[in-house]
N, C-alpha and C. Protein backbone atom coordinates (compact mmCIF):
# COMPACT_ATOMS: atom_id res chain seq x y z
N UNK A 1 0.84 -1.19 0.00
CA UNK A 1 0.00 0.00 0.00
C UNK A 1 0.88 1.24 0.00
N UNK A 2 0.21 2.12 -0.70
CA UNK A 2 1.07 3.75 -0.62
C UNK A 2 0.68 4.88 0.03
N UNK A 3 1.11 5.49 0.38
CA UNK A 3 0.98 6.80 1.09
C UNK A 3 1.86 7.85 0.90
N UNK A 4 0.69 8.90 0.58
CA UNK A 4 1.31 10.06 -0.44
C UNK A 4 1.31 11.51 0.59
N UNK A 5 1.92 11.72 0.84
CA UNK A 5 2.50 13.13 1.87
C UNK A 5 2.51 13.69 0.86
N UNK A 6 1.96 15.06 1.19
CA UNK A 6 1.75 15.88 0.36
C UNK A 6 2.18 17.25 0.95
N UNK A 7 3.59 17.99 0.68
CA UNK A 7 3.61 19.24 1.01
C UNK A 7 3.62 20.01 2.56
N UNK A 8 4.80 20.57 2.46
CA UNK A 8 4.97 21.28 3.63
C UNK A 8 5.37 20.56 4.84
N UNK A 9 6.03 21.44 6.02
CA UNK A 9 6.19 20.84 7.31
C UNK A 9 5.61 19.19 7.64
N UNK A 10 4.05 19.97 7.80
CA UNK A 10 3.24 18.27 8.54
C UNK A 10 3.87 17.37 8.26
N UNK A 11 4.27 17.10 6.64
CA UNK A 11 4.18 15.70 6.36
C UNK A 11 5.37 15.03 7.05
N UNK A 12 6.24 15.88 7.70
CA UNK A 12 7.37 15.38 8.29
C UNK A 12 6.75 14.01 9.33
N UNK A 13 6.39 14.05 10.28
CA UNK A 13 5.54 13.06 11.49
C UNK A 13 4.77 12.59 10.60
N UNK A 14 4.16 12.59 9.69
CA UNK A 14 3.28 12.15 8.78
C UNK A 14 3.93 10.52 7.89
N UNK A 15 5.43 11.13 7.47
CA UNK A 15 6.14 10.71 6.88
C UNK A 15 7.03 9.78 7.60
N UNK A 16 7.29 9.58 8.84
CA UNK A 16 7.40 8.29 9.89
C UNK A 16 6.67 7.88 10.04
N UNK A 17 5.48 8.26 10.47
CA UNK A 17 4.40 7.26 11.08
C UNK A 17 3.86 6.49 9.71
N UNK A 18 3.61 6.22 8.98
CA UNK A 18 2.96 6.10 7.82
C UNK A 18 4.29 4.81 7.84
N UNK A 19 5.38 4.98 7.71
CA UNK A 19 6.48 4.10 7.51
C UNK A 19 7.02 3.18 8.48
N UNK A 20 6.68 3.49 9.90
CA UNK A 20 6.35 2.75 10.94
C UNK A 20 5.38 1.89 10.65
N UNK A 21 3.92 2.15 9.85
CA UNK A 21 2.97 1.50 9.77
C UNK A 21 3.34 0.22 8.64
N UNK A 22 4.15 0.25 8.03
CA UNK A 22 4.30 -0.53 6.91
C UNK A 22 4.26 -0.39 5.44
N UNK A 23 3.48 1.36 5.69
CA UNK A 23 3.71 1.96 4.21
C UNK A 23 4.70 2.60 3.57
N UNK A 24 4.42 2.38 1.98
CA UNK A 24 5.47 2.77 0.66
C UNK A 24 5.09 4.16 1.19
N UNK A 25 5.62 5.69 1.23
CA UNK A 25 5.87 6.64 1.30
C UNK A 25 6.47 7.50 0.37
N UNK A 26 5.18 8.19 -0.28
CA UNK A 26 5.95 9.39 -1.31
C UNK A 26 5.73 10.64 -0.76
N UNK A 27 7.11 11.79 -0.73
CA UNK A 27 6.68 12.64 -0.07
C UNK A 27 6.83 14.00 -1.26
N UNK A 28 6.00 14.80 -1.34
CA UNK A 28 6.15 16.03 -2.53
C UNK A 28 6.20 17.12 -1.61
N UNK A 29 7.27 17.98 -2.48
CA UNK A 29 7.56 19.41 -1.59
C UNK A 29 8.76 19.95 -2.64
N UNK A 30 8.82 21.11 -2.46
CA UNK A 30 10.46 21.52 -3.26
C UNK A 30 11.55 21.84 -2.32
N UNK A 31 12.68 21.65 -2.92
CA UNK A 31 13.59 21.97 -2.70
C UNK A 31 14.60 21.25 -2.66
N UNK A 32 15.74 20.65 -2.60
CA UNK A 32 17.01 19.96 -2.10
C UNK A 32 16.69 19.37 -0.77
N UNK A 33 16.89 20.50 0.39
CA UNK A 33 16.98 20.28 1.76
C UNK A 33 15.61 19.67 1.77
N UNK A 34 14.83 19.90 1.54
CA UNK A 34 13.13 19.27 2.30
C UNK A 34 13.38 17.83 1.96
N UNK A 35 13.68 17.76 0.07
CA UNK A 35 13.08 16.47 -0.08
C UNK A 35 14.46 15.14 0.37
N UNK A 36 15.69 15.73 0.89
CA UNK A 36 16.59 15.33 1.44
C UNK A 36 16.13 14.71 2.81
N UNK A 37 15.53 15.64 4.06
CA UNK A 37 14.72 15.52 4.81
C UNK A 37 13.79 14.38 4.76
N UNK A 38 12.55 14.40 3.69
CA UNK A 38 11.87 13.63 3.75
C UNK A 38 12.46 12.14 3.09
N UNK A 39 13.39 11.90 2.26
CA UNK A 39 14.28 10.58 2.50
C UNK A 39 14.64 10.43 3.90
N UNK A 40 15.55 11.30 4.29
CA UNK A 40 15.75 10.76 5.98
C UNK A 40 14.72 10.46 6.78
N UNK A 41 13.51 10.94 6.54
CA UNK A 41 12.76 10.32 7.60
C UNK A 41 11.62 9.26 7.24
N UNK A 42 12.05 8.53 5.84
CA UNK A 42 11.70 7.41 5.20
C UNK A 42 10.99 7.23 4.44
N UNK A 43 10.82 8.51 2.86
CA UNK A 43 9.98 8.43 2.36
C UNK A 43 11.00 7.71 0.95
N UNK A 44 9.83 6.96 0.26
CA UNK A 44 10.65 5.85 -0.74
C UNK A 44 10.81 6.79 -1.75
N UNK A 45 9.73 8.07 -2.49
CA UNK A 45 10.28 8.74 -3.65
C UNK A 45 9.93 9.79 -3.42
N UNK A 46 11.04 10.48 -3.22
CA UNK A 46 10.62 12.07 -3.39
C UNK A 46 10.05 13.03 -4.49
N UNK A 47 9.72 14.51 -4.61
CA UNK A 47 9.04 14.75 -6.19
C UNK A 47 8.74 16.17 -5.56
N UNK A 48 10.45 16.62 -6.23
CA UNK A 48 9.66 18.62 -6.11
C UNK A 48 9.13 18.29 -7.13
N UNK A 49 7.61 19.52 -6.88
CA UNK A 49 6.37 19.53 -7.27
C UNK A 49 6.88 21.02 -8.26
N UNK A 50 8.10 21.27 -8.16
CA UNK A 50 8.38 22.74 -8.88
C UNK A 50 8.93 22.07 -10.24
N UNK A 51 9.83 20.84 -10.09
CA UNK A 51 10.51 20.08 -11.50
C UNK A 51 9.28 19.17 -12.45
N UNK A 52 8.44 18.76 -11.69
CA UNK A 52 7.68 17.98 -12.31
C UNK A 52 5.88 18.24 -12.13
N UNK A 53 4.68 17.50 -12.72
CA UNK A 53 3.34 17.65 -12.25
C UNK A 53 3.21 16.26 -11.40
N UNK A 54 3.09 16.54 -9.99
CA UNK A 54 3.34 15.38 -9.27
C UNK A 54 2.39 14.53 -9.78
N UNK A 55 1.00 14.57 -9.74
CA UNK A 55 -0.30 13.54 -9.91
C UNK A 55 0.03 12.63 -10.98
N UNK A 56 1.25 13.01 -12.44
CA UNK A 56 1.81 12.30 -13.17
C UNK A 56 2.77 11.63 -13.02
N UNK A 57 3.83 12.30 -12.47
CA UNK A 57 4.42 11.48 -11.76
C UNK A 57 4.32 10.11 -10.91
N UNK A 58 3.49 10.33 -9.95
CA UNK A 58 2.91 9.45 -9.18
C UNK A 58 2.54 8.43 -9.95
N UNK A 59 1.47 8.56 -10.90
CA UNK A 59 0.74 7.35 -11.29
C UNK A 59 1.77 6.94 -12.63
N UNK A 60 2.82 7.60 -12.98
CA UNK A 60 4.07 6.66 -13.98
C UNK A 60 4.15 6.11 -12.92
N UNK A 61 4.85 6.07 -11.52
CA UNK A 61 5.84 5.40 -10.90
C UNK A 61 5.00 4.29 -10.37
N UNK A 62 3.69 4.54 -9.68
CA UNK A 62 3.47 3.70 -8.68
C UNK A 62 1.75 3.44 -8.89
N UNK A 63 0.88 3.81 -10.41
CA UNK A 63 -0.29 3.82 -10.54
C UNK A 63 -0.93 4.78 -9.31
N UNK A 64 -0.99 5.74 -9.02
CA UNK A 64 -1.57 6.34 -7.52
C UNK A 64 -1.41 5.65 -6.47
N UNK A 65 -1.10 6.73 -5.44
CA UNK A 65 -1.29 6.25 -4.05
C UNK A 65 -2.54 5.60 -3.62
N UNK A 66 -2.66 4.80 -2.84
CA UNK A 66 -4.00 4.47 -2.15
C UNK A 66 -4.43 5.52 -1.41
N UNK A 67 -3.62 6.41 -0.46
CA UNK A 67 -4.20 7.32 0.42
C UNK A 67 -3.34 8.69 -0.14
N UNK A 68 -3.77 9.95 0.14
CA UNK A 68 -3.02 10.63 0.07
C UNK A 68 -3.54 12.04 1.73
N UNK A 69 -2.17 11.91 2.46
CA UNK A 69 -2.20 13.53 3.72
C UNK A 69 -2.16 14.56 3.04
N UNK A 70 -2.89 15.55 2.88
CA UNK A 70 -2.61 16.79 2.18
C UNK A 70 -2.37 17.58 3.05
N UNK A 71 -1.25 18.33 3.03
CA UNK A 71 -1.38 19.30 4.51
C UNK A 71 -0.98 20.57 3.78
N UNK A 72 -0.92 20.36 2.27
CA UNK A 72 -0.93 22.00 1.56
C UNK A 72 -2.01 22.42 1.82
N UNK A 73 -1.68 24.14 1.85
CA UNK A 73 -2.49 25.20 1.89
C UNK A 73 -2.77 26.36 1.04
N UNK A 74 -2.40 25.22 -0.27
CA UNK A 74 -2.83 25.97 -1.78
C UNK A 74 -3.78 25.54 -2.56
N UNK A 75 -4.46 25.99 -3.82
CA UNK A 75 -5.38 25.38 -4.27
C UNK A 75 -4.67 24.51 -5.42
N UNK A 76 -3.49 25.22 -5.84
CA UNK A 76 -2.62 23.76 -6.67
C UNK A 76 -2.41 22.61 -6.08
N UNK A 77 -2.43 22.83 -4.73
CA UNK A 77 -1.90 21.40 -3.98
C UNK A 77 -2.36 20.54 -3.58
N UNK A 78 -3.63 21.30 -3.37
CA UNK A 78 -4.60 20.00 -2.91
C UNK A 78 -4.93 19.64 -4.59
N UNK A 79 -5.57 20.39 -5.67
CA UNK A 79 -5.65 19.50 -6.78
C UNK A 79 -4.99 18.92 -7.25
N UNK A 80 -3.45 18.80 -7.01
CA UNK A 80 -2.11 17.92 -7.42
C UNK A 80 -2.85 16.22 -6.58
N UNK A 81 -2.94 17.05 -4.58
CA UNK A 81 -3.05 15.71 -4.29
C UNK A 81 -3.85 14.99 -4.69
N UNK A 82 -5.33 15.30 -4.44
CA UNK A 82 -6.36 14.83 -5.24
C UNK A 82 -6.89 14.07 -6.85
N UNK A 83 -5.78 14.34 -7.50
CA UNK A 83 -5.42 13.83 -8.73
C UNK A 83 -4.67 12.67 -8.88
N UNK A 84 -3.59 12.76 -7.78
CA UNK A 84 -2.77 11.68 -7.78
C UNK A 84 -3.60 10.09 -6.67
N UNK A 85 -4.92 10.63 -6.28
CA UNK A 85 -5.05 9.39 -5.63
C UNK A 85 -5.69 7.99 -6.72
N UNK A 86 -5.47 7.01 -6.83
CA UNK A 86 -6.09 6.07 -7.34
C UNK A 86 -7.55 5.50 -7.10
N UNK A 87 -8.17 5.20 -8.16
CA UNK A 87 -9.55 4.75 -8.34
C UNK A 87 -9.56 3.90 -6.56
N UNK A 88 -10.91 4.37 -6.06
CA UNK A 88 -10.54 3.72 -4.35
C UNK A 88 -10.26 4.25 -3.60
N UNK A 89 -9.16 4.81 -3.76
CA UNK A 89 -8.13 5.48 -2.97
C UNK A 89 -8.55 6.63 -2.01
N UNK A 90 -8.09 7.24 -0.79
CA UNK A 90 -8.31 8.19 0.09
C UNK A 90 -8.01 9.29 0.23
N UNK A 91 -8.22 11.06 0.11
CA UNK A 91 -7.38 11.85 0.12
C UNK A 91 -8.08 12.47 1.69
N UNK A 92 -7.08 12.68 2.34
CA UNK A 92 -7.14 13.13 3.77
C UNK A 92 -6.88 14.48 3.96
N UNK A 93 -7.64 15.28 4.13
CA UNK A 93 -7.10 16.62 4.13
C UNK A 93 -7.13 17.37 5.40
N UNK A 94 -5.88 17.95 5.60
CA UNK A 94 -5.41 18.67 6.88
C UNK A 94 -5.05 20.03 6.67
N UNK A 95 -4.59 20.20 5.66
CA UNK A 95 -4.39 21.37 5.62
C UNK A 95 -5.65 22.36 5.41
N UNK A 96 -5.38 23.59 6.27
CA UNK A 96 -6.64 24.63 6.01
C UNK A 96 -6.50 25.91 5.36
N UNK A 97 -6.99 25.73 3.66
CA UNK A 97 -6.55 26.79 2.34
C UNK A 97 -7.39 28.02 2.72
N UNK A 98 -7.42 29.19 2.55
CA UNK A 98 -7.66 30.35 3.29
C UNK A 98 -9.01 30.66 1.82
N UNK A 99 -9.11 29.98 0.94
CA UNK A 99 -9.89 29.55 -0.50
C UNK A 99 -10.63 28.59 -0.55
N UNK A 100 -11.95 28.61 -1.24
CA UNK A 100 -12.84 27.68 -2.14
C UNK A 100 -11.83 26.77 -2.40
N UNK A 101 -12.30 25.44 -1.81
CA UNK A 101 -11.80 24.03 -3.25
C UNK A 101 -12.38 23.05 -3.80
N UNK A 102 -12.67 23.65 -4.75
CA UNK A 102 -13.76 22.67 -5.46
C UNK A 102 -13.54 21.32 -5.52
N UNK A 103 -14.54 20.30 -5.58
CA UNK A 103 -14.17 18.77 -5.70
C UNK A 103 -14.73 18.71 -7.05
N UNK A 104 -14.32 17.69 -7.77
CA UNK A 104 -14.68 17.09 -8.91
C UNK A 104 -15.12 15.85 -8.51
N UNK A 105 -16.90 16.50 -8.51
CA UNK A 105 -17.89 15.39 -7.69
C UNK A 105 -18.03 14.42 -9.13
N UNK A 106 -18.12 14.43 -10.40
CA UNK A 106 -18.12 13.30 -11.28
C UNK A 106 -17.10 12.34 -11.20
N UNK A 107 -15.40 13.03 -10.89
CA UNK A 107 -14.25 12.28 -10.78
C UNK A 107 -14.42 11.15 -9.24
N UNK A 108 -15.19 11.86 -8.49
CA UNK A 108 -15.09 11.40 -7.09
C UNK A 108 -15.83 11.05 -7.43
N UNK A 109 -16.87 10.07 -7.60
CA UNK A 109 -18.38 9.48 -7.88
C UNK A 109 -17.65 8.40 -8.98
N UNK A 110 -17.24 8.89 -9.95
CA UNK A 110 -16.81 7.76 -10.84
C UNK A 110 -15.83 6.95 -10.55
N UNK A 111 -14.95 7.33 -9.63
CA UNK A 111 -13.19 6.32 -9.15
C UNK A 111 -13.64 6.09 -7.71
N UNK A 112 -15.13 6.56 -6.97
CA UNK A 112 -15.11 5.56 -6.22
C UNK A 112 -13.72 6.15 -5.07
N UNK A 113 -13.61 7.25 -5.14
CA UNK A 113 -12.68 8.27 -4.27
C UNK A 113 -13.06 8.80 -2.90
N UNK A 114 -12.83 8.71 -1.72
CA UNK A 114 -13.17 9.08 -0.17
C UNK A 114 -12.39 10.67 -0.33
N UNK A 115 -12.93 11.19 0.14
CA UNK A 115 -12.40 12.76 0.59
C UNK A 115 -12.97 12.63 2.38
N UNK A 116 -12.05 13.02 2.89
CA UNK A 116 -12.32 13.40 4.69
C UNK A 116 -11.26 14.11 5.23
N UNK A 117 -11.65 14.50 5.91
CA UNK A 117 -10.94 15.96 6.71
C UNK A 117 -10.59 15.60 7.71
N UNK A 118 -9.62 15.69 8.51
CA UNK A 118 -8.96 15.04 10.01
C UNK A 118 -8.55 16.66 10.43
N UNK A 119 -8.76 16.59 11.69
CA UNK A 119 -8.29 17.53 12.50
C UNK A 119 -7.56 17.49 13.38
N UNK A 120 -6.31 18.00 13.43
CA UNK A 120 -5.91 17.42 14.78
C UNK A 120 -5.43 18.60 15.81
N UNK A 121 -4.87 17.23 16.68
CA UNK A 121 -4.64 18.33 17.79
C UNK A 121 -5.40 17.94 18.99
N UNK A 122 -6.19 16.77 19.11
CA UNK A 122 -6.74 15.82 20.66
C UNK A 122 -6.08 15.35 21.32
N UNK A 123 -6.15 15.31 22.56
CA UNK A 123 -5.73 14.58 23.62
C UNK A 123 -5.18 13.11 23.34
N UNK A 124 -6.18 12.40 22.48
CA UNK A 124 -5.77 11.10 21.64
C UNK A 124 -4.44 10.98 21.08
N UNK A 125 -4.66 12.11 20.24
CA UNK A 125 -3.21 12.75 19.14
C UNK A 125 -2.05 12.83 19.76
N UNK A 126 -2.54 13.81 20.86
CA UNK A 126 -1.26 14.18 21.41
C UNK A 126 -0.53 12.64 22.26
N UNK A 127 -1.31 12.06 22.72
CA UNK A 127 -1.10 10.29 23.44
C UNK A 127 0.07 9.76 22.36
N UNK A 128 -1.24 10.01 21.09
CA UNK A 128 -0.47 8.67 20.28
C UNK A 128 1.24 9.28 19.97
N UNK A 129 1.10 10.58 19.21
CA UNK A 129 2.80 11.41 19.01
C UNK A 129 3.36 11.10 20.23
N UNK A 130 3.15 10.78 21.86
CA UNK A 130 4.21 10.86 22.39
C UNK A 130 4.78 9.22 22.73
N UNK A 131 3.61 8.49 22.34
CA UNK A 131 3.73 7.12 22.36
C UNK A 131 5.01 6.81 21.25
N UNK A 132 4.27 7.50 19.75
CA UNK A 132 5.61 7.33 18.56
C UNK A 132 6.89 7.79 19.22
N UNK A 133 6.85 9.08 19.56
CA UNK A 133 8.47 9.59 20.08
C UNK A 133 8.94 8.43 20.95
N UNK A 134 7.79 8.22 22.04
CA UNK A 134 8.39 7.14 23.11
C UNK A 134 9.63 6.10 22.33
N UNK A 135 8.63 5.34 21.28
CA UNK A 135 9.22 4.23 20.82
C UNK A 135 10.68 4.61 19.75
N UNK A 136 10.91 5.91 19.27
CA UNK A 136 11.81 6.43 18.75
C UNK A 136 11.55 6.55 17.14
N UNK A 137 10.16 6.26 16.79
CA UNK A 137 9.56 6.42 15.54
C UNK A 137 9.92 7.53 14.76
N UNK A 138 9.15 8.97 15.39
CA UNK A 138 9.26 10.33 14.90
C UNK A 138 10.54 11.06 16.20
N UNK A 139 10.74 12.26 15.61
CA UNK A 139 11.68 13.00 16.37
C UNK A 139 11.05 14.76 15.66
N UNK A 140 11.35 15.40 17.01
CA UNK A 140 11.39 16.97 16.90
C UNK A 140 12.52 17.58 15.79
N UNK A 141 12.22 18.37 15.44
CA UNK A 141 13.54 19.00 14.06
C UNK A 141 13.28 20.49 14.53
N UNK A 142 13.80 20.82 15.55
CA UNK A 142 13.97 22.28 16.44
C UNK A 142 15.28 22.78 16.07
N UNK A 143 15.29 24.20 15.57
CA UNK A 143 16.09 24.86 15.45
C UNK A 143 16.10 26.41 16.60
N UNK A 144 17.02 26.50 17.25
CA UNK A 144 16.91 27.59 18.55
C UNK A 144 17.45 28.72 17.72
N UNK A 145 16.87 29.82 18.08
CA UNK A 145 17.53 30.98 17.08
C UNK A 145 17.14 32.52 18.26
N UNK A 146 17.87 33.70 18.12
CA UNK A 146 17.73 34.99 18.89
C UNK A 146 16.55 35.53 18.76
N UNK A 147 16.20 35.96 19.58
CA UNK A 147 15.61 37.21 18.91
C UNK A 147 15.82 38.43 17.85
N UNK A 148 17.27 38.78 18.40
CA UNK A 148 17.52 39.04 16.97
C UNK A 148 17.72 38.79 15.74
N UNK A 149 16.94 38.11 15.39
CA UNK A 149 17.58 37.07 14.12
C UNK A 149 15.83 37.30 13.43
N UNK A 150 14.87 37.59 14.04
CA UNK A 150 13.47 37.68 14.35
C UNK A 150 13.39 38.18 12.48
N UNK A 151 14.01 38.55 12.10
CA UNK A 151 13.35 39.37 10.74
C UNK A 151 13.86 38.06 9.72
N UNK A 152 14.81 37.79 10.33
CA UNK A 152 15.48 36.20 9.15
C UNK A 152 14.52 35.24 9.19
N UNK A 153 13.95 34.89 10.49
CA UNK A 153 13.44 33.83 10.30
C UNK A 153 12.02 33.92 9.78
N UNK A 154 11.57 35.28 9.88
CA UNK A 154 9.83 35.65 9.31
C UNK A 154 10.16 35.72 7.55
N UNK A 155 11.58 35.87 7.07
CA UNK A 155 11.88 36.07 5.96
C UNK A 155 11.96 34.28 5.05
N UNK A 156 12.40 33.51 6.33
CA UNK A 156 13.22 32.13 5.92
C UNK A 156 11.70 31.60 5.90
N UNK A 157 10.71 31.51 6.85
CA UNK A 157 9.45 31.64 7.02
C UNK A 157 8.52 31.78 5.41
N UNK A 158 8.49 32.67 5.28
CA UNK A 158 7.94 33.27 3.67
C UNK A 158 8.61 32.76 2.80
N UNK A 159 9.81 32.04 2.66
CA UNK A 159 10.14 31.85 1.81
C UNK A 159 10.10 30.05 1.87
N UNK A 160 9.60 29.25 2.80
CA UNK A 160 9.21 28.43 2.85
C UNK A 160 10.81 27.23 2.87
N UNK A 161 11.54 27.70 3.92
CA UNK A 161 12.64 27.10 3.94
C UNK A 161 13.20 26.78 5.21
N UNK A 162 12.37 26.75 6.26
CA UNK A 162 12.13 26.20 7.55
C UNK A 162 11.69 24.69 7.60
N UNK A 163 13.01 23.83 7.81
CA UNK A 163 12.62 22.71 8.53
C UNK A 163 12.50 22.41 9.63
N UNK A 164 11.09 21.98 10.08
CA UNK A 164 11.14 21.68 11.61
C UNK A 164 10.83 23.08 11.74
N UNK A 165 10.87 23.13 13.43
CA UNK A 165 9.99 24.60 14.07
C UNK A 165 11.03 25.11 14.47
N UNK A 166 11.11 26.39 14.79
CA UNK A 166 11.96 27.49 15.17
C UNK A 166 11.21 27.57 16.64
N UNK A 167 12.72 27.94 17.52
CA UNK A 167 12.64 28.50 18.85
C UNK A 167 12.94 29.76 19.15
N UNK A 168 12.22 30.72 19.38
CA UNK A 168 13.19 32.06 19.70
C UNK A 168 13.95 31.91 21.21
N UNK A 169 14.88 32.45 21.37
CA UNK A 169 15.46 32.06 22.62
C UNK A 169 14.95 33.50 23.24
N UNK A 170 14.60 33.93 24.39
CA UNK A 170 14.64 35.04 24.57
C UNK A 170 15.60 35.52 26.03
């Protein structure tokens, strides 16, 4: 079975646990460092989404994912993920787009496609993440930085080149 991380931070914990579970792991995002990242933390094929159209990609390599985490918060991204899931298949959406996103209720009706929304952030959630850390599954990717540094990192921030969370030290 596959599991398709989709974009940004989240999929980091997304992208262990999923591989803990026994799943193939594709993770999409740009850059060098991210998709470097998401190999290290066990995804089988990476795919900046800036070199290629992932949803094609995907289904050359691996016919669609069975599931796909969306934790983009664009309207390209969720229709990338959404494209790339296979007839069956699940797209999970977490991320919250500040925009309308339309579904393609004929595509979803005809392939037989699940769309559902997970929220997190429960008491459950928080159990199960410290259960994973417990066992040494996932890990924190904390970077400590000044306060003065405060305009770099709102800059590094925007420019979408923050792995892991920032600490201000104060």
């Amino acid at each position: 079975m596959g599991c398709h991380c989709w974009r940004s931070w989240p999929w980091a914990p997304c992208c262990a646990i999923c591989k803990s579970d026994g799943f193939n792991v594709i993770a999409v995002d740009t850059g060098a460092e991210k998709l470097a990242l998401a190999a290290e933390l066990g995804a089988d094929i990476t795919l900046d989404f800036k070199e290629c159209v992932p949803s094609e990609t995907i289904f050359e390599k691996v016919g669609g994912p069975h599931a796909v985490v969306c934790t983009a918060v664009s309207k390209p991204g969720f229709e990338q993920a959404y494209k790339s899931v296979r007839r069956g298949g699940k797209c999970v959406l977490v991320g919250l787009p500040p925009e309308d996103m339309p579904l393609p209720i004929f595509d979803t009706v005809l392939n037989g496609v699940s769309v559902v929304g997970s929220i997190v952030g429960t008491r459950k959630d928080l159990q199960e993440c410290l259960e994973f850390a417990a066992q040494g599954k996932v890990r924190s990717i904390i970077e400590e930085k000044r306060l003065d540094d405060i305009n770099e990192i709102f800059d590094d921030m925007l420019k979408g080149e923050i792995n892991g969370r920032v600490v201000v030290a104060i």
